[in-house]
N, C-alpha and C. Protein backbone atom coordinates (compact mmCIF):
# COMPACT_ATOMS: atom_id res chain seq x y z
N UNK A 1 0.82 -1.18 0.00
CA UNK A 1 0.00 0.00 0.00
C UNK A 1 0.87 1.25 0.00
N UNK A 2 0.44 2.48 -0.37
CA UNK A 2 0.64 3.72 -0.41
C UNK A 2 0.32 4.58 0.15
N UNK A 3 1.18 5.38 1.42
CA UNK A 3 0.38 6.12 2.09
C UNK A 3 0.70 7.40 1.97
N UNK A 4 0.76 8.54 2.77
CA UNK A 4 1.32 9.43 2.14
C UNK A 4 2.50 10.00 1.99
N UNK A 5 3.19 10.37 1.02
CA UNK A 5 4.54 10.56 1.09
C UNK A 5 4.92 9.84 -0.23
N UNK A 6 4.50 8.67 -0.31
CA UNK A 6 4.57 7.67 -1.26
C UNK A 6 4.13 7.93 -2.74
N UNK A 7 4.27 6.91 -3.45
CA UNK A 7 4.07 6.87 -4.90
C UNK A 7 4.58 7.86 -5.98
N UNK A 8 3.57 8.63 -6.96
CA UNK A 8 4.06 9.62 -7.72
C UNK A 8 4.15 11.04 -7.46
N UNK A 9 3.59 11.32 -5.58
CA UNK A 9 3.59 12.65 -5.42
C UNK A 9 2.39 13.66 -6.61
N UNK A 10 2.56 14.57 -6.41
CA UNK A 10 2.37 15.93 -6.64
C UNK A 10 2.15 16.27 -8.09
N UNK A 11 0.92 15.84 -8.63
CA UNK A 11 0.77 16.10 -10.72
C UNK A 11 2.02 14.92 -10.82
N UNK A 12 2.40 13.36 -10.64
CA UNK A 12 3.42 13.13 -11.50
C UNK A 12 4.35 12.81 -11.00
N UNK A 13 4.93 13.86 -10.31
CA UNK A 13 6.04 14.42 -10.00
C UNK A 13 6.72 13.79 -8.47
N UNK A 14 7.73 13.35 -8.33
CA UNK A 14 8.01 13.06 -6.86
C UNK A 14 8.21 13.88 -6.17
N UNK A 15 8.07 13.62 -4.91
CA UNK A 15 8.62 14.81 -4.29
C UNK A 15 9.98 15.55 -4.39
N UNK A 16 10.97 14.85 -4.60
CA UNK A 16 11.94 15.41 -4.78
C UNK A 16 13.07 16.01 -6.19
N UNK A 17 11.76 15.54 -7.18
CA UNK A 17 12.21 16.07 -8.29
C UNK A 17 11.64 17.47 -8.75
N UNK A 18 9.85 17.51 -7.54
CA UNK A 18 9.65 18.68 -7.61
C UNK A 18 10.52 20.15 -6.86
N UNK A 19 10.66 19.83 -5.87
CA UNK A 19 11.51 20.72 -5.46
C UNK A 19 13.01 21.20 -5.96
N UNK A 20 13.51 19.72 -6.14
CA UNK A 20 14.45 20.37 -7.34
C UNK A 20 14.11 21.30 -8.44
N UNK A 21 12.90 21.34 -9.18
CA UNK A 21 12.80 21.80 -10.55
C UNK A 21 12.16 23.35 -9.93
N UNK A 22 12.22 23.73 -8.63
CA UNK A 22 11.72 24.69 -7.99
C UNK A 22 12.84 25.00 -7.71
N UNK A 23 13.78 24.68 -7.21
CA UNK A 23 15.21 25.20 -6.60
C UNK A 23 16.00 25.76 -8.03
N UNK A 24 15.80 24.94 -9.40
CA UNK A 24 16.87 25.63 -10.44
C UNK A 24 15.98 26.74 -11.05
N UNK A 25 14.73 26.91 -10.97
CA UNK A 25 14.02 28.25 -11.39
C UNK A 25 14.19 29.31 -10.34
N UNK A 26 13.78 29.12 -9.19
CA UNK A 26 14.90 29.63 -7.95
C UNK A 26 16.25 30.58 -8.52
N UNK A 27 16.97 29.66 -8.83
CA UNK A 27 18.42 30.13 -9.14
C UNK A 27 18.82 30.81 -10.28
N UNK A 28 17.92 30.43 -11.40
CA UNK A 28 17.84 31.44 -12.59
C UNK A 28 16.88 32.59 -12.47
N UNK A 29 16.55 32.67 -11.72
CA UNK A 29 15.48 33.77 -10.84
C UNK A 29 16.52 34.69 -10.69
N UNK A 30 17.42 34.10 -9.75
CA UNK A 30 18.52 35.24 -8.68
C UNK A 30 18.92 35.95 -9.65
N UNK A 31 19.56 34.52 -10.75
CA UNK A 31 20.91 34.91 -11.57
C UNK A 31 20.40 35.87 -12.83
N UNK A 32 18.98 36.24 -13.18
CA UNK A 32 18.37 37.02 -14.12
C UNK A 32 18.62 38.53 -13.48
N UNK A 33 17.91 38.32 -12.59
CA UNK A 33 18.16 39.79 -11.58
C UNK A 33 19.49 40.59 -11.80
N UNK A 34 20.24 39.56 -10.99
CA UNK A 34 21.89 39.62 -11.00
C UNK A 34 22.19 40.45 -11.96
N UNK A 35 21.86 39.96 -13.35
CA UNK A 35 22.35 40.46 -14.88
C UNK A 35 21.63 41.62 -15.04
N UNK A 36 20.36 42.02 -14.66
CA UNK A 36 19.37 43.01 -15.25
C UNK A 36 20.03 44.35 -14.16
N UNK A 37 20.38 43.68 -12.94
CA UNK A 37 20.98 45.25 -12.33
C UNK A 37 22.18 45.21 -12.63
N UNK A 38 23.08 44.30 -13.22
CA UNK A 38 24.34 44.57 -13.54
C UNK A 38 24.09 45.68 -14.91
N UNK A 39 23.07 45.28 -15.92
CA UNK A 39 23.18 46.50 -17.35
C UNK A 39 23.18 47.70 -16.48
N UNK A 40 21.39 47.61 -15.51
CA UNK A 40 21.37 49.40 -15.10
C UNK A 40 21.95 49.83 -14.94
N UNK A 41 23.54 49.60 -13.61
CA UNK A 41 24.17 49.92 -13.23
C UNK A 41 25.01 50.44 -13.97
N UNK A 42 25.59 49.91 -15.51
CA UNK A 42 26.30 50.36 -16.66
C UNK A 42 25.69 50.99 -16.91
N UNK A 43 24.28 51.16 -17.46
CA UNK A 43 23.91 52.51 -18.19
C UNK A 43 23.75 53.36 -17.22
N UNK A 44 23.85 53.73 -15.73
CA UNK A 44 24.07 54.54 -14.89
C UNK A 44 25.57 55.71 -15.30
N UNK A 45 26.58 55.06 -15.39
CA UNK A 45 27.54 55.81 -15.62
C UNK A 45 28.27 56.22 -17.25
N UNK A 46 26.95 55.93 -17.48
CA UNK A 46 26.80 56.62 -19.18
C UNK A 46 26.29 57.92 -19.30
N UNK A 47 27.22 58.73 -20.08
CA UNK A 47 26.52 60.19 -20.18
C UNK A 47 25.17 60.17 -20.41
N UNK A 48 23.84 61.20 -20.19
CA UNK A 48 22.68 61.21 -20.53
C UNK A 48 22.48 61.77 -21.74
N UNK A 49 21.46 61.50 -22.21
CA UNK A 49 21.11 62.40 -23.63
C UNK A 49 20.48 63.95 -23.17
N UNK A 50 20.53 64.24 -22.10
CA UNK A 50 20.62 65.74 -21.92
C UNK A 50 21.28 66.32 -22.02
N UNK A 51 22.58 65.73 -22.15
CA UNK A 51 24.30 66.11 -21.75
C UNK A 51 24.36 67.00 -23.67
N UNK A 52 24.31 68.48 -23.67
CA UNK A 52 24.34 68.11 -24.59
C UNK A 52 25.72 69.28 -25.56
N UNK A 53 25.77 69.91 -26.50
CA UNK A 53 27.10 70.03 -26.90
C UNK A 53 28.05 71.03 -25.55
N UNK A 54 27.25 72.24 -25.58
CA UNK A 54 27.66 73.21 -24.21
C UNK A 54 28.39 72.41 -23.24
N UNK A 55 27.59 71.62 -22.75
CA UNK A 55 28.17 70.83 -21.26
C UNK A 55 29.28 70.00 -21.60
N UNK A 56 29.21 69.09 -22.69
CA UNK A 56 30.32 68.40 -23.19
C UNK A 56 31.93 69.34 -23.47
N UNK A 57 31.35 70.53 -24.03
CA UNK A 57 32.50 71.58 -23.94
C UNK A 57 32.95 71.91 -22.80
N UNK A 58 32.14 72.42 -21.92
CA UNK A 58 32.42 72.74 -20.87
C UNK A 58 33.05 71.71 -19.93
N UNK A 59 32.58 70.18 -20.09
CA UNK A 59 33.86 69.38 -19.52
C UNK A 59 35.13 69.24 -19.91
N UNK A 60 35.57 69.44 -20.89
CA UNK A 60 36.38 69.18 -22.07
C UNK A 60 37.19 70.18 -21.69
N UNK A 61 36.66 71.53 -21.58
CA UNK A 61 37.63 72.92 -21.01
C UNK A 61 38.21 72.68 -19.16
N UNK A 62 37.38 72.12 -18.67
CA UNK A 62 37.65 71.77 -17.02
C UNK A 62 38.56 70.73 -17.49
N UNK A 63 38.63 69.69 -17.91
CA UNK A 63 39.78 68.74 -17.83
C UNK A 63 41.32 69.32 -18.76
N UNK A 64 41.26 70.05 -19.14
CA UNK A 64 42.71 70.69 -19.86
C UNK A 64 42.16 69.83 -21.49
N UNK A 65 41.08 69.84 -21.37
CA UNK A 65 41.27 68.60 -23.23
C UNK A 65 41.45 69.82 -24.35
N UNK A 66 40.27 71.15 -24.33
CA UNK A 66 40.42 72.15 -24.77
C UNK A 66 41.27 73.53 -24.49
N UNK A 67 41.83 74.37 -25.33
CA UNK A 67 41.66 75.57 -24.28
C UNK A 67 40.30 76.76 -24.61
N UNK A 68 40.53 78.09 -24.16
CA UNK A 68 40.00 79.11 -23.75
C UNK A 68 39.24 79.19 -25.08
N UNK A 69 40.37 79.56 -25.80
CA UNK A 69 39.69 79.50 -27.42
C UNK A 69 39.04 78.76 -28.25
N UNK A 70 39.29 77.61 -27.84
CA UNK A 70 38.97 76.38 -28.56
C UNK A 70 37.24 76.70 -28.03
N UNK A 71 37.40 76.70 -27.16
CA UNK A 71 35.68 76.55 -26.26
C UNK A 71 35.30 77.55 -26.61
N UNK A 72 35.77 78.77 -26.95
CA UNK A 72 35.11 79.85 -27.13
C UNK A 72 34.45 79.65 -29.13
N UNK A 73 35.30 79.37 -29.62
CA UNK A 73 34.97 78.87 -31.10
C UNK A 73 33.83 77.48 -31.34
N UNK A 74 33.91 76.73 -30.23
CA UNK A 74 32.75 75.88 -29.79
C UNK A 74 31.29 76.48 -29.62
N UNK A 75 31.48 77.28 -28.46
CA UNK A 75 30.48 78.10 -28.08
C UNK A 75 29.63 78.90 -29.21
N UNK A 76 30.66 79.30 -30.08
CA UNK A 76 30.12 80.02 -31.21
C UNK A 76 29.39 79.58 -32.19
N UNK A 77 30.29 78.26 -32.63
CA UNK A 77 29.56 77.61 -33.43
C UNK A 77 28.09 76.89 -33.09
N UNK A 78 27.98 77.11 -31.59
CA UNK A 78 26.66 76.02 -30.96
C UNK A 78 25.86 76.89 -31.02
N UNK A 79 25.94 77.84 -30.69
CA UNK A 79 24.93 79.11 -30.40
C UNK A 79 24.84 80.07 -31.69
């Protein structure tokens, strides 16, 4: 006889093949996440599309990339 605990379990399924097949969706669960905040986090420290010619100059002149003139002939041409 079969009592409970016994036989095919659960739709089919034994008990312990169900929980396994719950534990690796489980884990590709985590590991989806994992990946989806790993992109945000990259497109976090990506310039924005607001960023737009002015400001790019204006970093460009703060880091020594341009000088005075250069930005000023920038400026001109943007405006």
């Amino acid at each position: 006889m079969m009592g409970i605990g016994h036989g095919y379990g659960m739709y089919g399924f034994g008990g312990g093949s169900f929980m396994m097949i719950l534990i690796f969706l489980l884990i590709g669960y985590l590991i989806y996440l994992g990946i989806r905040q790993n992109r945000n986090s990259e497109h976090r420290n990506q310039p924005t599309t607001s960023s737009n010619a002015l400001d790019i100059a204006k970093s460009r002149l703060a880091k020594g990339e341009i000088t005075i003139e250069e930005f000023e002939q920038i400026k001109k041409s943007i405006l």
